[in-house]
C-alpha atoms as a PDB file:
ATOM      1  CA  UNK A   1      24.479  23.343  -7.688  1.00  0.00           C
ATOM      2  CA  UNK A   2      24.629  24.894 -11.081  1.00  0.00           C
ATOM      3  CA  UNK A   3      22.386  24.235 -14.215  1.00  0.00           C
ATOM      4  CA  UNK A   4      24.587  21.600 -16.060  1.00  0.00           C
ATOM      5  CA  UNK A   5      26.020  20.049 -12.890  1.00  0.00           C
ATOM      6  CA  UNK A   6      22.472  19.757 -11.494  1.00  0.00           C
ATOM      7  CA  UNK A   7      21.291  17.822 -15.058  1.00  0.00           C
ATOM      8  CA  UNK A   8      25.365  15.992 -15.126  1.00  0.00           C
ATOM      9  CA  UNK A   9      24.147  14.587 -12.001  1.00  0.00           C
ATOM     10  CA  UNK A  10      20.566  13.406 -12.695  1.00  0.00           C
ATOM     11  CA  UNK A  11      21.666  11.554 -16.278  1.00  0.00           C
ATOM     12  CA  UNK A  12      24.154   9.738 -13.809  1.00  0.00           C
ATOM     13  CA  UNK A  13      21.535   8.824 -11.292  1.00  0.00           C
ATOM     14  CA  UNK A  14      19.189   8.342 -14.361  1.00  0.00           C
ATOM     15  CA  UNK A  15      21.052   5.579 -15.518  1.00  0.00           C
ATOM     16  CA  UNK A  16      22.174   3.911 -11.922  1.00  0.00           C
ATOM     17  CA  UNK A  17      18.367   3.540 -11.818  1.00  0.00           C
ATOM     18  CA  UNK A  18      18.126   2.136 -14.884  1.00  0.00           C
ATOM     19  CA  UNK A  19      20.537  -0.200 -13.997  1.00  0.00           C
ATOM     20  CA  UNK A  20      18.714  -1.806 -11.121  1.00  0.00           C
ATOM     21  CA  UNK A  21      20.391   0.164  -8.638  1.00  0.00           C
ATOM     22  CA  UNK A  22      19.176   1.260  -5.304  1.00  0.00           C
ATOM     23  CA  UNK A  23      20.211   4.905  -4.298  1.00  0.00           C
ATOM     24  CA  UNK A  24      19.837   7.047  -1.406  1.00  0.00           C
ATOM     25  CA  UNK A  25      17.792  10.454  -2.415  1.00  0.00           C
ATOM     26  CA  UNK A  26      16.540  13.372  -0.741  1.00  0.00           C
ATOM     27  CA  UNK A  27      12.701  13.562  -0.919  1.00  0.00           C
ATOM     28  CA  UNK A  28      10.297  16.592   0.200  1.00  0.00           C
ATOM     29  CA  UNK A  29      10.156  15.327   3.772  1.00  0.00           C
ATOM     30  CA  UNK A  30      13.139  12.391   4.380  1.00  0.00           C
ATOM     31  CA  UNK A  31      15.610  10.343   2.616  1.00  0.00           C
ATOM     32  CA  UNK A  32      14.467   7.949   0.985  1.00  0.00           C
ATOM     33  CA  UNK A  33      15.544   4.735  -0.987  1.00  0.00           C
ATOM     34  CA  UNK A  34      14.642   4.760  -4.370  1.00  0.00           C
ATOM     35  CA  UNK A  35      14.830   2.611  -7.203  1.00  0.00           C
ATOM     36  CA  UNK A  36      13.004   1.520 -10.817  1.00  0.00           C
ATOM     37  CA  UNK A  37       9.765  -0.910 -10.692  1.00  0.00           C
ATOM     38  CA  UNK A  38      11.699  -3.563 -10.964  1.00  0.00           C
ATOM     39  CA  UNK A  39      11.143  -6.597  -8.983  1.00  0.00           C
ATOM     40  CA  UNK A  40      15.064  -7.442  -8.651  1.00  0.00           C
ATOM     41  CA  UNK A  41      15.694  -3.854  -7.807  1.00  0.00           C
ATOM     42  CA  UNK A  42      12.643  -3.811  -5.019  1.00  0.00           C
ATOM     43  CA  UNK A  43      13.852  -6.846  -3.702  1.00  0.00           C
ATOM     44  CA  UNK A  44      17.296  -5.144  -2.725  1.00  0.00           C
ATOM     45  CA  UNK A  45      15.656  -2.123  -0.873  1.00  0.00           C
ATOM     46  CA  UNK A  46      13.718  -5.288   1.017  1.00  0.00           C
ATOM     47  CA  UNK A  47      16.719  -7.007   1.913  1.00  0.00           C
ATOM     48  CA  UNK A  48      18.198  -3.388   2.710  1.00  0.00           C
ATOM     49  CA  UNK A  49      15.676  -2.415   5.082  1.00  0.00           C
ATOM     50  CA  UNK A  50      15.100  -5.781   6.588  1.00  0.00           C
ATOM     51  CA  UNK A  51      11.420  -4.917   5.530  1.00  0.00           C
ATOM     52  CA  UNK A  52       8.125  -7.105   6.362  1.00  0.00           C
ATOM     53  CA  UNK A  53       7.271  -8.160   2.920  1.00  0.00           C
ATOM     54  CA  UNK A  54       3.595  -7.645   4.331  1.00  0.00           C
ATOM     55  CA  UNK A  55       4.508  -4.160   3.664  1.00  0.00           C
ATOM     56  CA  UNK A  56       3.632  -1.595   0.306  1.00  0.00           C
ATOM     57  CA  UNK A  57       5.539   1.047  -1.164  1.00  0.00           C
ATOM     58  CA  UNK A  58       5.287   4.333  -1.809  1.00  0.00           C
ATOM     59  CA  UNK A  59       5.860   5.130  -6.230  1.00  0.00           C
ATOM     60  CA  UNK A  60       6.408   8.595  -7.037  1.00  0.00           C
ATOM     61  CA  UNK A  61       6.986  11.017  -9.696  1.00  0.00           C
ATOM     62  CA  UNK A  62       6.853  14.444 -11.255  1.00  0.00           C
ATOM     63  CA  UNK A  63       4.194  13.442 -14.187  1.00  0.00           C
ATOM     64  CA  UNK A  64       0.793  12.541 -13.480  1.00  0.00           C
ATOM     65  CA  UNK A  65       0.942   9.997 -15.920  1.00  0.00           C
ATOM     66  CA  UNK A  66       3.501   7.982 -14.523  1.00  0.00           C
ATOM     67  CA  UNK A  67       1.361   7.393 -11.621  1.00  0.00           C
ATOM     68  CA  UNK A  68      -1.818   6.474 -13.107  1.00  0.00           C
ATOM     69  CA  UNK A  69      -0.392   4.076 -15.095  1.00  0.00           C
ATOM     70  CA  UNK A  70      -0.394   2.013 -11.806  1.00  0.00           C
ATOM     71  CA  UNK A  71      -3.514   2.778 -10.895  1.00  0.00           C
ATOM     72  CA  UNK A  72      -7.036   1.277 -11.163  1.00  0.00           C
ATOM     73  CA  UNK A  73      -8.270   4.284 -12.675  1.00  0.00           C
ATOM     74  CA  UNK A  74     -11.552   2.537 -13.321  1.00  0.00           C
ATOM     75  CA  UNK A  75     -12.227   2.567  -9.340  1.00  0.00           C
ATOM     76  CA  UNK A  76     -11.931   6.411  -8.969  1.00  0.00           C
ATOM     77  CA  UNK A  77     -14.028   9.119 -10.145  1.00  0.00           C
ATOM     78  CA  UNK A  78     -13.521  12.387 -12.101  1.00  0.00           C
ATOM     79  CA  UNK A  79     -13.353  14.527  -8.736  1.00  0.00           C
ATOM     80  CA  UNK A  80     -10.763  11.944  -7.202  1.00  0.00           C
ATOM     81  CA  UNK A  81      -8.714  11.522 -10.832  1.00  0.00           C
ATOM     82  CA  UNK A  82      -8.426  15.849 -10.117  1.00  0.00           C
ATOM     83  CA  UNK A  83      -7.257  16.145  -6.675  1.00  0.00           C
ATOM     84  CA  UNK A  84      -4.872  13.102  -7.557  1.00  0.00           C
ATOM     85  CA  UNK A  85      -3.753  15.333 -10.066  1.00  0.00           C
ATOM     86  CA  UNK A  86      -3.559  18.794  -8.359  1.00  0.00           C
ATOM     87  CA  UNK A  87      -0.267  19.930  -6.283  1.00  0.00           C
ATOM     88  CA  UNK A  88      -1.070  20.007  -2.341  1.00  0.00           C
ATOM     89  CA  UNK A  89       0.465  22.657  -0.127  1.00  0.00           C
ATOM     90  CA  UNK A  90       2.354  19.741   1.870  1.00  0.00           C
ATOM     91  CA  UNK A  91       3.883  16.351   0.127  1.00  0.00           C
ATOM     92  CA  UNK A  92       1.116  14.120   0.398  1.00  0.00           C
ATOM     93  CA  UNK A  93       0.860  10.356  -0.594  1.00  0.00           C
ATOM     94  CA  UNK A  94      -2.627   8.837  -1.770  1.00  0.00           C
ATOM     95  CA  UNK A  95      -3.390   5.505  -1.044  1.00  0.00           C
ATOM     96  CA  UNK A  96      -5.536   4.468  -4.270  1.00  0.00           C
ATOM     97  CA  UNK A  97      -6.405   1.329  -6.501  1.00  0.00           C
ATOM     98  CA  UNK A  98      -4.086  -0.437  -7.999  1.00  0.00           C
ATOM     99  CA  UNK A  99      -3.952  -2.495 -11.305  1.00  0.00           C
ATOM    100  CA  UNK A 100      -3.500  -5.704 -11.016  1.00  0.00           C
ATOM    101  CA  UNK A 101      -0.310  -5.707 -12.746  1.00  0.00           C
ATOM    102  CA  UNK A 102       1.676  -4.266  -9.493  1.00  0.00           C
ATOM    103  CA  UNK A 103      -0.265  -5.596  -7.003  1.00  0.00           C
ATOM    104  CA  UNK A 104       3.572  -7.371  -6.424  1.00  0.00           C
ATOM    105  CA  UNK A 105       4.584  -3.884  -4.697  1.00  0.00           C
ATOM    106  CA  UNK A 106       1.277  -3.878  -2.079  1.00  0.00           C
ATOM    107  CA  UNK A 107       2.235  -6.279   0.211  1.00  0.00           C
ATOM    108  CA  UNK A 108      -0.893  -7.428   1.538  1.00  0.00           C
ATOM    109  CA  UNK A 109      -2.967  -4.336   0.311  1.00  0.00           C
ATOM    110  CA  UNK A 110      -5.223  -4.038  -2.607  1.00  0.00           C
ATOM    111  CA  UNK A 111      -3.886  -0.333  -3.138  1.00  0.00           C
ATOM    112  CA  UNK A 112      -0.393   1.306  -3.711  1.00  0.00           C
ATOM    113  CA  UNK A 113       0.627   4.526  -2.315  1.00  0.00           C
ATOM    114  CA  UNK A 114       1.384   7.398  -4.561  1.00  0.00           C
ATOM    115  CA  UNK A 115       2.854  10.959  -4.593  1.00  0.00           C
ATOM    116  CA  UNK A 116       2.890  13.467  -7.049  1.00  0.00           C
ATOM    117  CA  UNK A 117       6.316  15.081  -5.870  1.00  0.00           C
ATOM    118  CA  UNK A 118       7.645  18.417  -6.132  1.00  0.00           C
ATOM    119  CA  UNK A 119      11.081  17.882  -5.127  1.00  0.00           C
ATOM    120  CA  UNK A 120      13.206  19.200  -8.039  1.00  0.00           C
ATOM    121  CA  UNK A 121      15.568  16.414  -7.927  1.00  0.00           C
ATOM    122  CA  UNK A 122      12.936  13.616  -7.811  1.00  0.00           C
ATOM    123  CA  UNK A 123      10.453  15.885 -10.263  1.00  0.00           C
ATOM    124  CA  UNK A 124      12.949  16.060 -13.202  1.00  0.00           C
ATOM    125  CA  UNK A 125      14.448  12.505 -12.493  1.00  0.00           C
ATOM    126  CA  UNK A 126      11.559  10.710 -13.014  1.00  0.00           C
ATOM    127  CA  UNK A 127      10.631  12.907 -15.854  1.00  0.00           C
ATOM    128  CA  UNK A 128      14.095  12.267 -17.538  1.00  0.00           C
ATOM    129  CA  UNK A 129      13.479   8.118 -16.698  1.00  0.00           C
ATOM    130  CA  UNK A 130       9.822   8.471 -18.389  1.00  0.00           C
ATOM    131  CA  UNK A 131       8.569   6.616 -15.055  1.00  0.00           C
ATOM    132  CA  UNK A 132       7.464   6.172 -11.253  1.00  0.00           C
ATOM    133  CA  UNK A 133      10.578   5.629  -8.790  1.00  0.00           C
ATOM    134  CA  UNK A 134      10.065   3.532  -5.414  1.00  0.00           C
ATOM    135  CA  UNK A 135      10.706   6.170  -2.448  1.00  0.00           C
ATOM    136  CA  UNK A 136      10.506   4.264   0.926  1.00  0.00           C
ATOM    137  CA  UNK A 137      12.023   5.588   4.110  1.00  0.00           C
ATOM    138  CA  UNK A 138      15.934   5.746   4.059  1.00  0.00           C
ATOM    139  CA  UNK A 139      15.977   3.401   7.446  1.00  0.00           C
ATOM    140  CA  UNK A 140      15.949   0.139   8.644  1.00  0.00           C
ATOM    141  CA  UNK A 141      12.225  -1.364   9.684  1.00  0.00           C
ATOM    142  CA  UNK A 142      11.481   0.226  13.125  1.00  0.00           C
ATOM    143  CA  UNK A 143      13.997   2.693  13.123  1.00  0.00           C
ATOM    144  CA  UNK A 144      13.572   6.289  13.081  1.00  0.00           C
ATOM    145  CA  UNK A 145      13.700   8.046   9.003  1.00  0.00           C
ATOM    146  CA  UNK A 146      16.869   9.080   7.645  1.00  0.00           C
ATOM    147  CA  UNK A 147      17.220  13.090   7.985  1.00  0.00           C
ATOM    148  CA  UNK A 148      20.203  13.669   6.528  1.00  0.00           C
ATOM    149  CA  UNK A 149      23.217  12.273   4.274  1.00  0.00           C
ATOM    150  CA  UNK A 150      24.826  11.262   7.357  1.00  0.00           C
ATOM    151  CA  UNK A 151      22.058   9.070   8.791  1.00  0.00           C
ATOM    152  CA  UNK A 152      21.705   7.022   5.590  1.00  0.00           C
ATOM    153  CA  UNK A 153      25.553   6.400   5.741  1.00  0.00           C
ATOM    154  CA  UNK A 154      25.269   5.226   9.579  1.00  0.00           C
ATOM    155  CA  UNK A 155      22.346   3.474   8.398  1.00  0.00           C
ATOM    156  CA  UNK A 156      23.138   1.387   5.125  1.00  0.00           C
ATOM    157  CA  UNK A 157      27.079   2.467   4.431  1.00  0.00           C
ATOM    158  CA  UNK A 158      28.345   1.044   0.981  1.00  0.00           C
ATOM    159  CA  UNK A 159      25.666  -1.252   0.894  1.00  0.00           C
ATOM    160  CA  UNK A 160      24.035   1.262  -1.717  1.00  0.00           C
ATOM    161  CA  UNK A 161      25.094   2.181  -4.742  1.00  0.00           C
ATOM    162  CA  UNK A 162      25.195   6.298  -4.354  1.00  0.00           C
ATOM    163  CA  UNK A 163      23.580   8.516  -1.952  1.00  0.00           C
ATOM    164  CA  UNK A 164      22.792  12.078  -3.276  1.00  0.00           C
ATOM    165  CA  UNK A 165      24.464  14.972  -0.674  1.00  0.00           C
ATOM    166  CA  UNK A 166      21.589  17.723  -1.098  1.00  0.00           C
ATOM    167  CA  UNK A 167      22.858  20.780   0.095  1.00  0.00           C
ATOM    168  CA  UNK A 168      20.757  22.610   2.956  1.00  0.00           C
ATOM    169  CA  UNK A 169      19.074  19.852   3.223  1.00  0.00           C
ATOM    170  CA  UNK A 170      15.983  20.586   5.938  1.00  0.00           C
ATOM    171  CA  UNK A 171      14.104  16.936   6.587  1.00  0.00           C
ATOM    172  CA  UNK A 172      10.692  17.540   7.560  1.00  0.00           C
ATOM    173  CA  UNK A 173       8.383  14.596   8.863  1.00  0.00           C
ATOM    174  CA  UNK A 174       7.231  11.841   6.617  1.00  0.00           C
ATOM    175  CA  UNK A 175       4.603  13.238   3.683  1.00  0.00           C
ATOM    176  CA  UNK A 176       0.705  12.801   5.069  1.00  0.00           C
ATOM    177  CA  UNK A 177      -0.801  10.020   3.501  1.00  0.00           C
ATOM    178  CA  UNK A 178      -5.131   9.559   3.332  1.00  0.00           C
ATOM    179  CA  UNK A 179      -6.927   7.227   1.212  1.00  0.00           C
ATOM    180  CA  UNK A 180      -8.475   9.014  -1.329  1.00  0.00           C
ATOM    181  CA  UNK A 181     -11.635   6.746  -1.583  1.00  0.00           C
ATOM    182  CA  UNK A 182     -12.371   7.210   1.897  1.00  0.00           C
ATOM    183  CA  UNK A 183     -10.227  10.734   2.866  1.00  0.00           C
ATOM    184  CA  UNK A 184      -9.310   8.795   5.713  1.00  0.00           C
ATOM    185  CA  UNK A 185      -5.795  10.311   6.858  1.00  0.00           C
ATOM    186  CA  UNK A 186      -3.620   7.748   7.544  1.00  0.00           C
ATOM    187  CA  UNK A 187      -0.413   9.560   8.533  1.00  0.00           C
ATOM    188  CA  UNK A 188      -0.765  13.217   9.265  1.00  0.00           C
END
């Protein structure tokens, strides 16, 4: 995709997210579902994904400081705040504090996952937006991750609003995810 159709195409899906709308969007590993933090516009990807409300999300983004501004900063120290920060060699999600304020996207944790992503689309989206994105598996609960454009059609058809075709698209498994209080790995 060239330069201008590459930023044509994220002020579109800029402002379908803006809108409340919930899209279908290549990640580092999967598809995902994303969306704004918006409560009505989580609530659809529930509904979509038939999803145990018992459940968290993962927020991402490109800037640093989207993602701490849903964190309990307070809770982590200066080493933790700096691997937070830093790029891994693998997309990897840290499960970390979270302020009270968005404890509604937790489920029944007291922590929110978050990923400092280097996927270009998802990196300069969320930069453009000036914000975090929900990214949660492009499937329905108990199924297998979406892996390709294909598989989120089969799975949700027009029941989103737009699912971005990335071209040589590889999917990869789901990012790792540890708790960064604990370095427990979660997922690896």
């Amino acid at each position: 995709m060239g330069t201008e159709k590459f930023y044509k195409t994220l002020a579109q899906i800029a402002v379908m997210l803006k809108n409340g709308k919930v899209l279908g969007l290549p990640t580092e590993s999967v598809y995902g579902l994303s969306c704004i933090i918006q409560k009505a516009a989580v609530e659809k990807v529930i509904a979509l994904k038939q999803r145990d409300l018992k459940k968290g999300f993962i927020v991402l983004s490109g800037d640093i400081s989207h993602l701490l501004a849903l964190i309990d900063t307070e809770k982590l120290n200066e080493k933790q705040l700096e691997i937070l920060s830093q790029r891994q060699d693998k997309p990897t999600t840290w499960v970390v504090p979270v302020k009270h304020e968005y404890r509604w996207l937790t489920g029944d944790f007291g922590t929110i996952a978050v990923r400092l992503t280097d996927h270009p689309l998802l990196k300069e989206l969320t930069i453009t937006l000036g914000c975090a994105i929900i990214s949660t598996s492009a499937n329905l609960s108990n199924q297998p991750p979406a892996t390709s454009y294909d598989k989120v059609q089969h799975y949700f058809g027009d029941q989103l609003d737009y699912i971005h075709p990335q071209q040589n698209f590889i999917a990869a498994k789901p990012s790792r995810v540890i708790n960064l209080i604990s370095n427990e790995v979660l997922r690896d």
